[in-house]
Protein backbone atom coordinates (compact mmCIF):
# COMPACT_ATOMS: atom_id res chain seq x y z
CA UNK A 1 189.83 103.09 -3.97
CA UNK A 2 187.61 104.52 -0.79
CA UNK A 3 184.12 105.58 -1.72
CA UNK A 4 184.05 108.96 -1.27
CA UNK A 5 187.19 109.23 -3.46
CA UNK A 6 185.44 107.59 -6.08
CA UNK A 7 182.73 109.39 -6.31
CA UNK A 8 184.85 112.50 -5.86
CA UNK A 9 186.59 110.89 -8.83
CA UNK A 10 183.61 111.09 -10.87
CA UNK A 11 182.74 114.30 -9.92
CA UNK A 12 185.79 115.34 -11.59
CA UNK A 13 185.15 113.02 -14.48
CA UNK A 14 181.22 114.84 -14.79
CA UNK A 15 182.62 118.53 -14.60
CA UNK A 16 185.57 117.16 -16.97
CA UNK A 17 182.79 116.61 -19.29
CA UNK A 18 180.60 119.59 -18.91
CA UNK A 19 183.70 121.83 -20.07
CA UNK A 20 184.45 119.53 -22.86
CA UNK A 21 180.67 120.45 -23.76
CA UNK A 22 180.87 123.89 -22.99
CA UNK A 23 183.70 125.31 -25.07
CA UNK A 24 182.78 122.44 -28.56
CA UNK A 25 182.91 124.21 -31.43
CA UNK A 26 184.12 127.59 -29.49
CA UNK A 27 187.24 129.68 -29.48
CA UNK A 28 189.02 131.48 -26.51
CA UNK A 29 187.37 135.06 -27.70
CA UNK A 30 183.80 133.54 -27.04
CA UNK A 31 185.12 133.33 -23.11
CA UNK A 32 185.27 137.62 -23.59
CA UNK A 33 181.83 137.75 -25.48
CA UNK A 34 180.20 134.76 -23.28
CA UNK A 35 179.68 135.49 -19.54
CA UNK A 36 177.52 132.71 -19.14
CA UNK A 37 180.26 130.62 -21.34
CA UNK A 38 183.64 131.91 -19.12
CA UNK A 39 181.03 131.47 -15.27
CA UNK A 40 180.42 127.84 -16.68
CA UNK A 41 183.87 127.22 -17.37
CA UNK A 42 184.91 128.64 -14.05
CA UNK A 43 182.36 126.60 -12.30
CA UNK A 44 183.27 123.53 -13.40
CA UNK A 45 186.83 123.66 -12.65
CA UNK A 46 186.16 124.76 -9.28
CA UNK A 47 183.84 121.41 -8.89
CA UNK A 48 187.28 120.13 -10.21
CA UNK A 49 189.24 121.69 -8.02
CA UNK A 50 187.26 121.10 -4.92
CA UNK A 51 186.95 117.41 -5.48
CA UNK A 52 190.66 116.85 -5.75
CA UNK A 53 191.29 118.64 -2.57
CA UNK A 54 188.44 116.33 -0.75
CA UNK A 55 190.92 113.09 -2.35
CA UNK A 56 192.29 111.09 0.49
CA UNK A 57 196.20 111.32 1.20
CA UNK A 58 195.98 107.37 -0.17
CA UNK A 59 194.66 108.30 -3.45
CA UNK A 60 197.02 111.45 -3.90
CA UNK A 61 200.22 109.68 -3.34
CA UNK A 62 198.94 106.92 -5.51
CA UNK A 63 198.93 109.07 -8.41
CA UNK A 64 201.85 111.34 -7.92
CA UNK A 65 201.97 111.90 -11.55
CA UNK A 66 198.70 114.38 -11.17
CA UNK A 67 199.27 117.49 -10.35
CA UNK A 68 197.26 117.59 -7.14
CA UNK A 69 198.35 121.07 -5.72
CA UNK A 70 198.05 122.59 -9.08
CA UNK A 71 194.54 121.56 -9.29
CA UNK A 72 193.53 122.79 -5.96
CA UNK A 73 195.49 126.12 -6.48
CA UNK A 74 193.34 126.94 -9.68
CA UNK A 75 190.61 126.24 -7.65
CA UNK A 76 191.47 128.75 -4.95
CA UNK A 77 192.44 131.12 -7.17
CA UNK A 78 189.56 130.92 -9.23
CA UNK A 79 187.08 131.64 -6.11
CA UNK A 80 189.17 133.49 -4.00
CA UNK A 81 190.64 135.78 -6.58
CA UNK A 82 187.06 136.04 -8.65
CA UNK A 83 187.75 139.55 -9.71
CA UNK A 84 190.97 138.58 -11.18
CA UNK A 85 190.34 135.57 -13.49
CA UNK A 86 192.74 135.17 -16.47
CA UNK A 87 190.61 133.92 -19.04
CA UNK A 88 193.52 133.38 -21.25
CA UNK A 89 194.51 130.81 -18.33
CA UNK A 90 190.87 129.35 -18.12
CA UNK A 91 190.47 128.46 -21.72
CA UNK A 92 194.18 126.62 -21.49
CA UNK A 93 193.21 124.69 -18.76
CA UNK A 94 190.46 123.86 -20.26
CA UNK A 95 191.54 123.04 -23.83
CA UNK A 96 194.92 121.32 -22.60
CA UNK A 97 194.67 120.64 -18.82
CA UNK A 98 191.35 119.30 -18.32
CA UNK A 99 191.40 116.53 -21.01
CA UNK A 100 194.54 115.05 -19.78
CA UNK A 101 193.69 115.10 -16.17
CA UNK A 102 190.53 113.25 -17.19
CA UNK A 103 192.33 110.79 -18.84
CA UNK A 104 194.34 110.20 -15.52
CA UNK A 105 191.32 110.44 -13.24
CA UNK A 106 189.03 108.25 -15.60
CA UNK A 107 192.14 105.17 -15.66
CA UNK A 108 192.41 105.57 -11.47
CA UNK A 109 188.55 105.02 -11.98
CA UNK A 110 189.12 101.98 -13.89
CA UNK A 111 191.44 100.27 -12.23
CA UNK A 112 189.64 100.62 -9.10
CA UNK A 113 186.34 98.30 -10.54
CA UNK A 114 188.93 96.13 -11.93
CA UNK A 115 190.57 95.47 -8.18
């Protein structure tokens, strides 16, 4: 793996983390009660978002399996279209998406040092 796609990777990995912190012990109403809570959230899967669309070509069609364009989408929409967030969308992507792309990030991480 290049070097600035690892530590893009980890980037991802980091913010990964900070939303797994974030929304512990919380349920998708606190992102309607929370602004602070729902702009964390938001941040951190734009840092997401703007790390996988930094990836190399290499990387990306290494790991077809992640959803690349997906990623980078939510991160578009989530800047671009501020004034429109879904925050049912948000805490899904958060609860479901986030873990799993971790998972898949964390493992290219992995085998990298192993190589």
């Amino acid at each position: 793996m290049r070097e600035d796609d690892r530590i893009r990777a980890r980037h991802i990995v980091e913010a990964a983390d900070d939303i797994a912190r974030f929304i512990a012990g919380r349920e998708r109403a606190d992102l309607d009660s929370d602004r602070m809570l729902l702009y964390a959230v938001v941040r951190a899967v734009e840092i997401v978002g703007e790390a996988a669309s930094k990836m190399s070509e290499e990387l990306r069609l290494s790991a077809p399996a992640i959803p690349w364009q997906a990623i980078v989408g939510m991160r578009n929409r989530v800047v671009h279209a501020y004034f429109d967030i879904d925050a049912d969308i948000v805490w899904t992507t958060a609860r479901e998406e986030i873990p799993v792309l971790r998972g898949a990030i964390q493992r290219l991480l992995d085998q990298s040092e192993a190589e």
